[in-house]
PDB file of N, CA and C in Angstrom:
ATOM      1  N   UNK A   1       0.821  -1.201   0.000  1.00  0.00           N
ATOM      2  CA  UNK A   1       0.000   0.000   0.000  1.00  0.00           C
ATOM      3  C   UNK A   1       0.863   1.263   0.000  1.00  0.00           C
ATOM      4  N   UNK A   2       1.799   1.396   1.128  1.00  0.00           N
ATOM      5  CA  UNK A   2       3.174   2.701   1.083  1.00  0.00           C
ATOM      6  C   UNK A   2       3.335   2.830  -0.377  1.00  0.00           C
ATOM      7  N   UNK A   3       3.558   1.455  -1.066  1.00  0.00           N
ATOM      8  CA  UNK A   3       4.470   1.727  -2.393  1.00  0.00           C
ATOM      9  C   UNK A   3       3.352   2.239  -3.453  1.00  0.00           C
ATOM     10  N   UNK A   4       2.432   2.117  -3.514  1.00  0.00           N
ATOM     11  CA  UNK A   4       1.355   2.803  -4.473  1.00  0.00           C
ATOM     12  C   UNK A   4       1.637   4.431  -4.190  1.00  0.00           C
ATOM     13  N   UNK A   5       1.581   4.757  -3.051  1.00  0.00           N
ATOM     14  CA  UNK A   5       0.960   6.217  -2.603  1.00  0.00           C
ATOM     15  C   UNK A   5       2.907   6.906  -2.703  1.00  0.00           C
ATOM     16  N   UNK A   6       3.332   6.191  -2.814  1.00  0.00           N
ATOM     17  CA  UNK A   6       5.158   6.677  -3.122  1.00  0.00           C
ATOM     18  C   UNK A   6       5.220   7.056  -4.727  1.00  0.00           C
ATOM     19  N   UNK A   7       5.118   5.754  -5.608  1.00  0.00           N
ATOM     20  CA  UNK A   7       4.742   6.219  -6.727  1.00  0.00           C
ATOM     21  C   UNK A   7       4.059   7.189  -6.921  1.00  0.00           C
ATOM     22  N   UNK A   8       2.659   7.008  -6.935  1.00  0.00           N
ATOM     23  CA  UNK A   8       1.292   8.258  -6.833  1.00  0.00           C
ATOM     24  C   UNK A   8       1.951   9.626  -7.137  1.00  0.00           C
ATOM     25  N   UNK A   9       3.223   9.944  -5.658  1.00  0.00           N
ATOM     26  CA  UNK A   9       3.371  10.789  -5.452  1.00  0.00           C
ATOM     27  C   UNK A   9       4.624  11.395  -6.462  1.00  0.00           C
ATOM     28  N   UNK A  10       5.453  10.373  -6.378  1.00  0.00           N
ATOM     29  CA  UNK A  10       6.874  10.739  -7.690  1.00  0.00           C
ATOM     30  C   UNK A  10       5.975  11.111  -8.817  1.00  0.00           C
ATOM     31  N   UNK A  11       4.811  10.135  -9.223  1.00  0.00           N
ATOM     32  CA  UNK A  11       4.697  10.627 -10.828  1.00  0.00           C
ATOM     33  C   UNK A  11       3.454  11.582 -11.151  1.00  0.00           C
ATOM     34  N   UNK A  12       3.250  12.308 -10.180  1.00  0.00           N
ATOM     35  CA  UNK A  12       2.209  13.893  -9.690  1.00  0.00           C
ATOM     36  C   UNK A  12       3.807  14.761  -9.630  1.00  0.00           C
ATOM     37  N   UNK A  13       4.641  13.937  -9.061  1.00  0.00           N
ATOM     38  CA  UNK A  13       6.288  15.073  -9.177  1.00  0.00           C
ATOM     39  C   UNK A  13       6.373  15.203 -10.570  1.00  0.00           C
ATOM     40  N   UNK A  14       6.938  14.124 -11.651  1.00  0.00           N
ATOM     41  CA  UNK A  14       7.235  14.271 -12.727  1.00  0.00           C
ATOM     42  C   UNK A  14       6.218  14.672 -13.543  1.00  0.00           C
ATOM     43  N   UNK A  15       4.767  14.765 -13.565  1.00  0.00           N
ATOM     44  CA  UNK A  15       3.849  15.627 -14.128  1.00  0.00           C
ATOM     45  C   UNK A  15       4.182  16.628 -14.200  1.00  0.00           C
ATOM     46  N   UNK A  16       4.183  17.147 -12.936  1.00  0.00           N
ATOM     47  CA  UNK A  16       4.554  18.985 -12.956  1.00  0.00           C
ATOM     48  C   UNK A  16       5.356  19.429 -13.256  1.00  0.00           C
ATOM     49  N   UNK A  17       7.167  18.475 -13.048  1.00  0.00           N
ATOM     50  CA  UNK A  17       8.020  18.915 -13.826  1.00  0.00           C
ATOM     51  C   UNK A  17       8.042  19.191 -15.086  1.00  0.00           C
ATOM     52  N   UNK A  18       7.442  18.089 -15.653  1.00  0.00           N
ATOM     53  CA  UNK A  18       7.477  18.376 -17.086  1.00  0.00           C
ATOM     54  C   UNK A  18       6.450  19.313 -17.829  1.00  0.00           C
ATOM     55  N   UNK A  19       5.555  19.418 -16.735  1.00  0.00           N
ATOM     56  CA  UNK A  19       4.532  20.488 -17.282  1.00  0.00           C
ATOM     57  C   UNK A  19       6.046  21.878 -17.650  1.00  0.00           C
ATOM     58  N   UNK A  20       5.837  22.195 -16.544  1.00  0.00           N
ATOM     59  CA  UNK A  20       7.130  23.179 -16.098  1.00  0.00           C
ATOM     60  C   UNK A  20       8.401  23.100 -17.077  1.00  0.00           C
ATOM     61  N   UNK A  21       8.995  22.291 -17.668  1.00  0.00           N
ATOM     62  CA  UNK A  21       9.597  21.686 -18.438  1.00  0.00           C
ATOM     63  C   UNK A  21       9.183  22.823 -19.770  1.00  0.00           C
ATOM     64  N   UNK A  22       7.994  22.173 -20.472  1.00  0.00           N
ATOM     65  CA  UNK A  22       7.717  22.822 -21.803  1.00  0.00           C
ATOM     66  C   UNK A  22       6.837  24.086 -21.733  1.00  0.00           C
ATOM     67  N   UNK A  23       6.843  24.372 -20.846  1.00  0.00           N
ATOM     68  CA  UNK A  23       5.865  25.832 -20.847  1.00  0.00           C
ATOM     69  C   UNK A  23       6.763  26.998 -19.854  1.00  0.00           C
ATOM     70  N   UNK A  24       8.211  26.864 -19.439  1.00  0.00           N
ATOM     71  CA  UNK A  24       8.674  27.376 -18.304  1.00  0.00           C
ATOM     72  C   UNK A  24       9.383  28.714 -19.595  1.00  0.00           C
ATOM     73  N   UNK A  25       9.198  29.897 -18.885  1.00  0.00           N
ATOM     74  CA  UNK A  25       9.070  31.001 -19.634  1.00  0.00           C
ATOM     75  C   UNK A  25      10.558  31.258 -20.145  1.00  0.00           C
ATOM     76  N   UNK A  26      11.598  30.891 -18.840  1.00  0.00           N
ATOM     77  CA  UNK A  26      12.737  31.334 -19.612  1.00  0.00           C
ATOM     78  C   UNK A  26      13.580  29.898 -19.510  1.00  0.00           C
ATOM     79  N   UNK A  27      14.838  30.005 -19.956  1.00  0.00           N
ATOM     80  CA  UNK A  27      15.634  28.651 -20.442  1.00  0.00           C
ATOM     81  C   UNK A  27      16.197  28.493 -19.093  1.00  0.00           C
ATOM     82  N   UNK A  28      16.557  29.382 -17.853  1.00  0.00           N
ATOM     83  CA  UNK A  28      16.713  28.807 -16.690  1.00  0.00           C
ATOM     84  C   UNK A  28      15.712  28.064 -16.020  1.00  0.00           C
ATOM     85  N   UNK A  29      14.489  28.239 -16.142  1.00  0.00           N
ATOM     86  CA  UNK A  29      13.329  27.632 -15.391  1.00  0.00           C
ATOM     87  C   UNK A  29      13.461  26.223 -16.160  1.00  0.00           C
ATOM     88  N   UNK A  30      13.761  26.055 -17.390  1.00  0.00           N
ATOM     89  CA  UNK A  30      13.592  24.887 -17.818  1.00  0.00           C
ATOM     90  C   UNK A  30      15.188  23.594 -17.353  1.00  0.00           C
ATOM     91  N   UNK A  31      15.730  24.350 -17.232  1.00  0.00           N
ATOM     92  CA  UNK A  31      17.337  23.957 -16.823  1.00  0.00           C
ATOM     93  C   UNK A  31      16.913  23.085 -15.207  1.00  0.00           C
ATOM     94  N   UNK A  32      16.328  24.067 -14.626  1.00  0.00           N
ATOM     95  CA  UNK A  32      15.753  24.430 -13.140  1.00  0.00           C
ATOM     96  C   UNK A  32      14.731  22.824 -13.264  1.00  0.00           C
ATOM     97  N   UNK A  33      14.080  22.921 -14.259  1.00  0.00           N
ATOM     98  CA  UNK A  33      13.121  21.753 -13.998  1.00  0.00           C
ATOM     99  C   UNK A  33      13.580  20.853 -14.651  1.00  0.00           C
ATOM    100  N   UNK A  34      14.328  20.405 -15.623  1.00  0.00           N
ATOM    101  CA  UNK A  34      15.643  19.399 -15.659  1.00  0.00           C
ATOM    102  C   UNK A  34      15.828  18.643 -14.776  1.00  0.00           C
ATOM    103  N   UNK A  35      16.934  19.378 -13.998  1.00  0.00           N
ATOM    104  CA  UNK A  35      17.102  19.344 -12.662  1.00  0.00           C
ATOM    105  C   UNK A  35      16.603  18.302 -11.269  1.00  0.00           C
ATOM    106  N   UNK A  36      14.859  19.092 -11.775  1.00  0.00           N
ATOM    107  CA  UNK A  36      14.555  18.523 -10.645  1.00  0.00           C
ATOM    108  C   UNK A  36      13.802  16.923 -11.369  1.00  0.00           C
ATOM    109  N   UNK A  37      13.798  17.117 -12.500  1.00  0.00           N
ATOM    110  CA  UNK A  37      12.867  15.894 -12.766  1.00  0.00           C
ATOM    111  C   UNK A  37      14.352  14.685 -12.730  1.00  0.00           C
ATOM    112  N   UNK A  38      15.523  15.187 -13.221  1.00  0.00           N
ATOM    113  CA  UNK A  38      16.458  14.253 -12.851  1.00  0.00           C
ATOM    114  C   UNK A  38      16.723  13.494 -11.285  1.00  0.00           C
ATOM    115  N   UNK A  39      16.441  14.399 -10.236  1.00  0.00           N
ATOM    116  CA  UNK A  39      16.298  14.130  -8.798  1.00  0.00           C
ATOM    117  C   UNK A  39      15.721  13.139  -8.676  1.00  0.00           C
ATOM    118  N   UNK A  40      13.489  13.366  -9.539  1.00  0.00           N
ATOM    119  CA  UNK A  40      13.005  12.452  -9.486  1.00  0.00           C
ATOM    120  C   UNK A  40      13.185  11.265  -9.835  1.00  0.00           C
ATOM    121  N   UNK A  41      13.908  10.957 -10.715  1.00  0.00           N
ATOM    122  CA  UNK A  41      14.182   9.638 -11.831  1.00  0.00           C
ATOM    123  C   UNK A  41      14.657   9.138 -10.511  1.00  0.00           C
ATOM    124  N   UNK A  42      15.800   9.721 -10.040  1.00  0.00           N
ATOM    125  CA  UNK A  42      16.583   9.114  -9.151  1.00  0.00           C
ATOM    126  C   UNK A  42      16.199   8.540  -7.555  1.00  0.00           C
ATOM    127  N   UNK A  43      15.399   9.234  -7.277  1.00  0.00           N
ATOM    128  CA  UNK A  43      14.155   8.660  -6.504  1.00  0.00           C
ATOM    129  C   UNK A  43      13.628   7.550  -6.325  1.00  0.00           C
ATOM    130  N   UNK A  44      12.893   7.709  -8.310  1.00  0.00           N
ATOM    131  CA  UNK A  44      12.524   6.369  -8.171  1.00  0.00           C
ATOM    132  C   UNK A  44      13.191   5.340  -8.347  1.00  0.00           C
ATOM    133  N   UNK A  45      14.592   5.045  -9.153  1.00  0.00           N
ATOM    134  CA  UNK A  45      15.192   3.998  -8.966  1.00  0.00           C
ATOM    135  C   UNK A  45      15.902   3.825  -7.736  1.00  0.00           C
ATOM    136  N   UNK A  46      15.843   4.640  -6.495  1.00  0.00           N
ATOM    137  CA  UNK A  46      16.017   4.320  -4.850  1.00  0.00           C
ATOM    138  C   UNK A  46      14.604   3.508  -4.420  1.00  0.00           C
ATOM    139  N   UNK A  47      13.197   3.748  -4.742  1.00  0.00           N
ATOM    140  CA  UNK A  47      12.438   2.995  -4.315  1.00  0.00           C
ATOM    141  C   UNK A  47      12.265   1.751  -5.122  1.00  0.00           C
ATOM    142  N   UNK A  48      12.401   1.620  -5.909  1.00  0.00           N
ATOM    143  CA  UNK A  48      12.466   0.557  -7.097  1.00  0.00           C
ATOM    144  C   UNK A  48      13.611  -0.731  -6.304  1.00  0.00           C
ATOM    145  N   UNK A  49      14.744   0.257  -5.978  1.00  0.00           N
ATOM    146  CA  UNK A  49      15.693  -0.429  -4.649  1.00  0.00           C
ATOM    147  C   UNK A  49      15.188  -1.250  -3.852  1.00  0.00           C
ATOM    148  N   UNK A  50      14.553  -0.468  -2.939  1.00  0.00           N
ATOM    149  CA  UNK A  50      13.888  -0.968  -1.786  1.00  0.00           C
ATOM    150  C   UNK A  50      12.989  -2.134  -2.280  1.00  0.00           C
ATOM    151  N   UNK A  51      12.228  -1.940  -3.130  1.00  0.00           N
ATOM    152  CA  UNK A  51      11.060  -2.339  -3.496  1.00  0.00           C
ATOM    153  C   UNK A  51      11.075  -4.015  -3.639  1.00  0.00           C
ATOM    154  N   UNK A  52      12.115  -3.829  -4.491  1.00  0.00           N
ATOM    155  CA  UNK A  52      12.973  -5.158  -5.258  1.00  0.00           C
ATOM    156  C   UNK A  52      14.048  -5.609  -4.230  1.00  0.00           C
ATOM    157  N   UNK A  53      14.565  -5.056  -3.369  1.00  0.00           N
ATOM    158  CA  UNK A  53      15.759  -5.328  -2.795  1.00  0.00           C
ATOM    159  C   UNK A  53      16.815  -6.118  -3.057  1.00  0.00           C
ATOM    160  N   UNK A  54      17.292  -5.292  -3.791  1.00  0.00           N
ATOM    161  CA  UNK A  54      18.089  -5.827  -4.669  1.00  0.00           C
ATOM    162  C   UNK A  54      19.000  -3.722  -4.790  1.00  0.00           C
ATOM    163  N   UNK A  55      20.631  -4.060  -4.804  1.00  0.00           N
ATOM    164  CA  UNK A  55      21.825  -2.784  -4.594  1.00  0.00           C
ATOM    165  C   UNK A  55      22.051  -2.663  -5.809  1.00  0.00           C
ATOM    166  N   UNK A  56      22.097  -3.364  -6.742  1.00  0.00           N
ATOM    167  CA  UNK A  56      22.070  -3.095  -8.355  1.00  0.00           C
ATOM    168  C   UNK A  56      21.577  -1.566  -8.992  1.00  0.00           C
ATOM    169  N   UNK A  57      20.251  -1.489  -8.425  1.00  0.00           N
ATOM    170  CA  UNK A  57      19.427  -0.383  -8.594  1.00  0.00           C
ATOM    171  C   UNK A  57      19.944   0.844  -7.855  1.00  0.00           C
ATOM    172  N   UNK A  58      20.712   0.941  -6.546  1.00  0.00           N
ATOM    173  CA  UNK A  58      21.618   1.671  -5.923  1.00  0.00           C
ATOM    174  C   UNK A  58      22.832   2.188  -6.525  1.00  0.00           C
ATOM    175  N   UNK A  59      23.356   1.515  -7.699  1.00  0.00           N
ATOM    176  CA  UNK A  59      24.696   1.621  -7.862  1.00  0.00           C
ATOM    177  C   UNK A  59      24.086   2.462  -9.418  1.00  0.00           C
ATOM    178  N   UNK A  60      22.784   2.273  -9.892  1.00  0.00           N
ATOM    179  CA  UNK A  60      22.421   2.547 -11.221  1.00  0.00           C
ATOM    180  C   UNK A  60      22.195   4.172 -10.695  1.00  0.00           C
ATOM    181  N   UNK A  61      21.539   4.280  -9.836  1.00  0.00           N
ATOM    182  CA  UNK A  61      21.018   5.441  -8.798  1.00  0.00           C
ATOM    183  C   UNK A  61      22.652   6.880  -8.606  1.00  0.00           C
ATOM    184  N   UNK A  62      23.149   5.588  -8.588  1.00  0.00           N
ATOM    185  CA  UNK A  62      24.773   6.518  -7.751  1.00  0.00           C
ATOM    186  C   UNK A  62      24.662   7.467  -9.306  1.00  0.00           C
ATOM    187  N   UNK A  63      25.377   5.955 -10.689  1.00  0.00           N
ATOM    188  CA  UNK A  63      25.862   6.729 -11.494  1.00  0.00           C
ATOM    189  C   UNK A  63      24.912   7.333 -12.638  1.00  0.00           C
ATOM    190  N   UNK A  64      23.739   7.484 -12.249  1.00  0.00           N
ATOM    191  CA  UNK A  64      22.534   8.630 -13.233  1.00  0.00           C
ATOM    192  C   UNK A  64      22.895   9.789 -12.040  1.00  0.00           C
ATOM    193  N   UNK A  65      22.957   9.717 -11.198  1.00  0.00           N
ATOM    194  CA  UNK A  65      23.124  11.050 -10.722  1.00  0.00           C
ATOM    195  C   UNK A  65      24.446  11.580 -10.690  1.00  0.00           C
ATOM    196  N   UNK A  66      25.487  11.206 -10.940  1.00  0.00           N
ATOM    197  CA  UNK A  66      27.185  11.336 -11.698  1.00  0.00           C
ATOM    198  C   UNK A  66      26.535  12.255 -12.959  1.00  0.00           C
ATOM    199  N   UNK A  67      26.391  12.163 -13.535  1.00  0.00           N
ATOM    200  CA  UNK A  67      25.304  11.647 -15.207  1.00  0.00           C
ATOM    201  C   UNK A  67      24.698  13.429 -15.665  1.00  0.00           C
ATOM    202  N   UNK A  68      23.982  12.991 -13.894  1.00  0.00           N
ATOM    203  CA  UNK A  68      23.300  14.156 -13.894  1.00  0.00           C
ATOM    204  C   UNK A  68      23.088  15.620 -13.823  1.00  0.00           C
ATOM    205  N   UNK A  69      24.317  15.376 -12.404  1.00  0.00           N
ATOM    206  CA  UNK A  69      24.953  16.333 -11.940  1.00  0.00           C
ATOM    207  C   UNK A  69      25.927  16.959 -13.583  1.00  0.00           C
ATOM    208  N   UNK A  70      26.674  16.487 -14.440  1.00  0.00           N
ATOM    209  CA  UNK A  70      27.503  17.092 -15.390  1.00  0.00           C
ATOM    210  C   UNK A  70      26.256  17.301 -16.232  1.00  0.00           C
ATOM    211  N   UNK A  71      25.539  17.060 -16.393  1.00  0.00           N
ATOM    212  CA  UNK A  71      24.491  17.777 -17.514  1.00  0.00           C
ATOM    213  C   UNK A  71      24.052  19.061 -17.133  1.00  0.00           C
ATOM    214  N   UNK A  72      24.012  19.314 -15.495  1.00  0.00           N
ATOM    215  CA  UNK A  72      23.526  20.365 -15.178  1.00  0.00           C
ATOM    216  C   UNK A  72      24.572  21.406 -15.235  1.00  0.00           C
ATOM    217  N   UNK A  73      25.622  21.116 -14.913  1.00  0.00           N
ATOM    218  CA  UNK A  73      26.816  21.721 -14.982  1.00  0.00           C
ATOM    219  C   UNK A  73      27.140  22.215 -16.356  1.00  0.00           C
ATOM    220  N   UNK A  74      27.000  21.430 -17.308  1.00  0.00           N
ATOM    221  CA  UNK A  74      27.048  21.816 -18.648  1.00  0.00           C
ATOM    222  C   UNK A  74      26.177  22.619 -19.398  1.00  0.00           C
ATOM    223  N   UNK A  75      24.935  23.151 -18.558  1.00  0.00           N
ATOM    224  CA  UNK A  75      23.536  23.343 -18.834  1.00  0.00           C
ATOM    225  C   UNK A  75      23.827  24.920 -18.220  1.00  0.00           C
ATOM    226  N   UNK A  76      24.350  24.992 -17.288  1.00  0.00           N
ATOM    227  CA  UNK A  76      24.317  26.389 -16.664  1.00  0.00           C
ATOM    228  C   UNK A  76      25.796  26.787 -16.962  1.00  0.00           C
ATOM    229  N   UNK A  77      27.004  26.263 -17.611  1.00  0.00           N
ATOM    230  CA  UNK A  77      27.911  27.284 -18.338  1.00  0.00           C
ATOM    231  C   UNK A  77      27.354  27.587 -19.623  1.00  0.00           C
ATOM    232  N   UNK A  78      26.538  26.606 -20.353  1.00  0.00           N
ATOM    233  CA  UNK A  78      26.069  27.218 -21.764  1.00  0.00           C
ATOM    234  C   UNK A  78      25.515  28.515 -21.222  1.00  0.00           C
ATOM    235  N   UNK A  79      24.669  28.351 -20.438  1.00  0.00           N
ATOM    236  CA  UNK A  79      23.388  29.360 -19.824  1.00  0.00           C
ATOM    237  C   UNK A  79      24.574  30.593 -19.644  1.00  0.00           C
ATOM    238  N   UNK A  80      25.567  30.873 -18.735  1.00  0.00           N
ATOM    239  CA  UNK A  80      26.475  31.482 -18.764  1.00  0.00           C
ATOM    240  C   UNK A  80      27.391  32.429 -19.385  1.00  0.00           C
ATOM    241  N   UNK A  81      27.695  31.393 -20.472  1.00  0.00           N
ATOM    242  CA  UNK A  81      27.980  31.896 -21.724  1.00  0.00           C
ATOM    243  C   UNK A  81      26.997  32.457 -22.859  1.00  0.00           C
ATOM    244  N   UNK A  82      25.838  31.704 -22.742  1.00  0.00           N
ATOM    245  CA  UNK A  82      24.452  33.042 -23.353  1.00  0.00           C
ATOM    246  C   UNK A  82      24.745  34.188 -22.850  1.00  0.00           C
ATOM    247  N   UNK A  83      24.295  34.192 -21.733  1.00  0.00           N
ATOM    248  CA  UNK A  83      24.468  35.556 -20.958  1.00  0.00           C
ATOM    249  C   UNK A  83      25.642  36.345 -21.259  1.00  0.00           C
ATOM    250  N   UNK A  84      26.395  35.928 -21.691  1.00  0.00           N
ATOM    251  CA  UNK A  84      28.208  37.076 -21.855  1.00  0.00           C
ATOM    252  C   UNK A  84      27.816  37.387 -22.973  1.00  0.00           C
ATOM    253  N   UNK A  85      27.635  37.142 -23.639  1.00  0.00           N
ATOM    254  CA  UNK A  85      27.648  37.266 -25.105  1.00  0.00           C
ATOM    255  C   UNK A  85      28.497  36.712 -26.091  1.00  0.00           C
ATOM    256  N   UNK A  86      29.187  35.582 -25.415  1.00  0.00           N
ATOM    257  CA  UNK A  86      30.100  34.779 -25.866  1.00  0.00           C
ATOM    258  C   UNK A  86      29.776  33.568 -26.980  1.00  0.00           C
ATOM    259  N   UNK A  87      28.945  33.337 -26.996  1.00  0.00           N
ATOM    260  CA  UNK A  87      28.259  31.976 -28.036  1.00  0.00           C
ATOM    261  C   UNK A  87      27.827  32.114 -29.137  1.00  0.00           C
TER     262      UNK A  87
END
């Protein structure tokens, strides 16, 4: 029953992100909700963890968020470099 209302709740998260996603006014908000929908992914393959119990899904968890973290990083020097007038 927990695990229904866990889901439920991640994919009411990733709804809104992605609402937020294609309608977010400027290219930081969308960076911004990137971001967070990447968090979510990562979420759910931590409960997917539990769920299954099974560390496989832990170690997949570690390196999407390795993954993740440099996309964002790469996402806000482009953003950066918009801004200078450098690109």
């Amino acid at each position: 029953m927990m695990d229904i209302v866990v889901f439920s709740l991640l994919g009411i998260g990733i709804l809104f992100t992605v609402i937020r996603l294609f309608i977010g006014p400027k290219l930081s908000d969308r960076i911004v909700s990137l971001d967070t929908l990447n968090m979510i992914v990562i979420g759910i393959i931590a409960a997917l963890a539990t769920l299954f119990k099974s560390e496989l899904y832990l170690d997949i968890a570690i390196v999407y968020a390795i993954l993740a973290f440099l996309e964002t990083i790469v996402f806000a020097r482009y953003l950066e470099g918009k801004n200078d007038g450098n690109s």
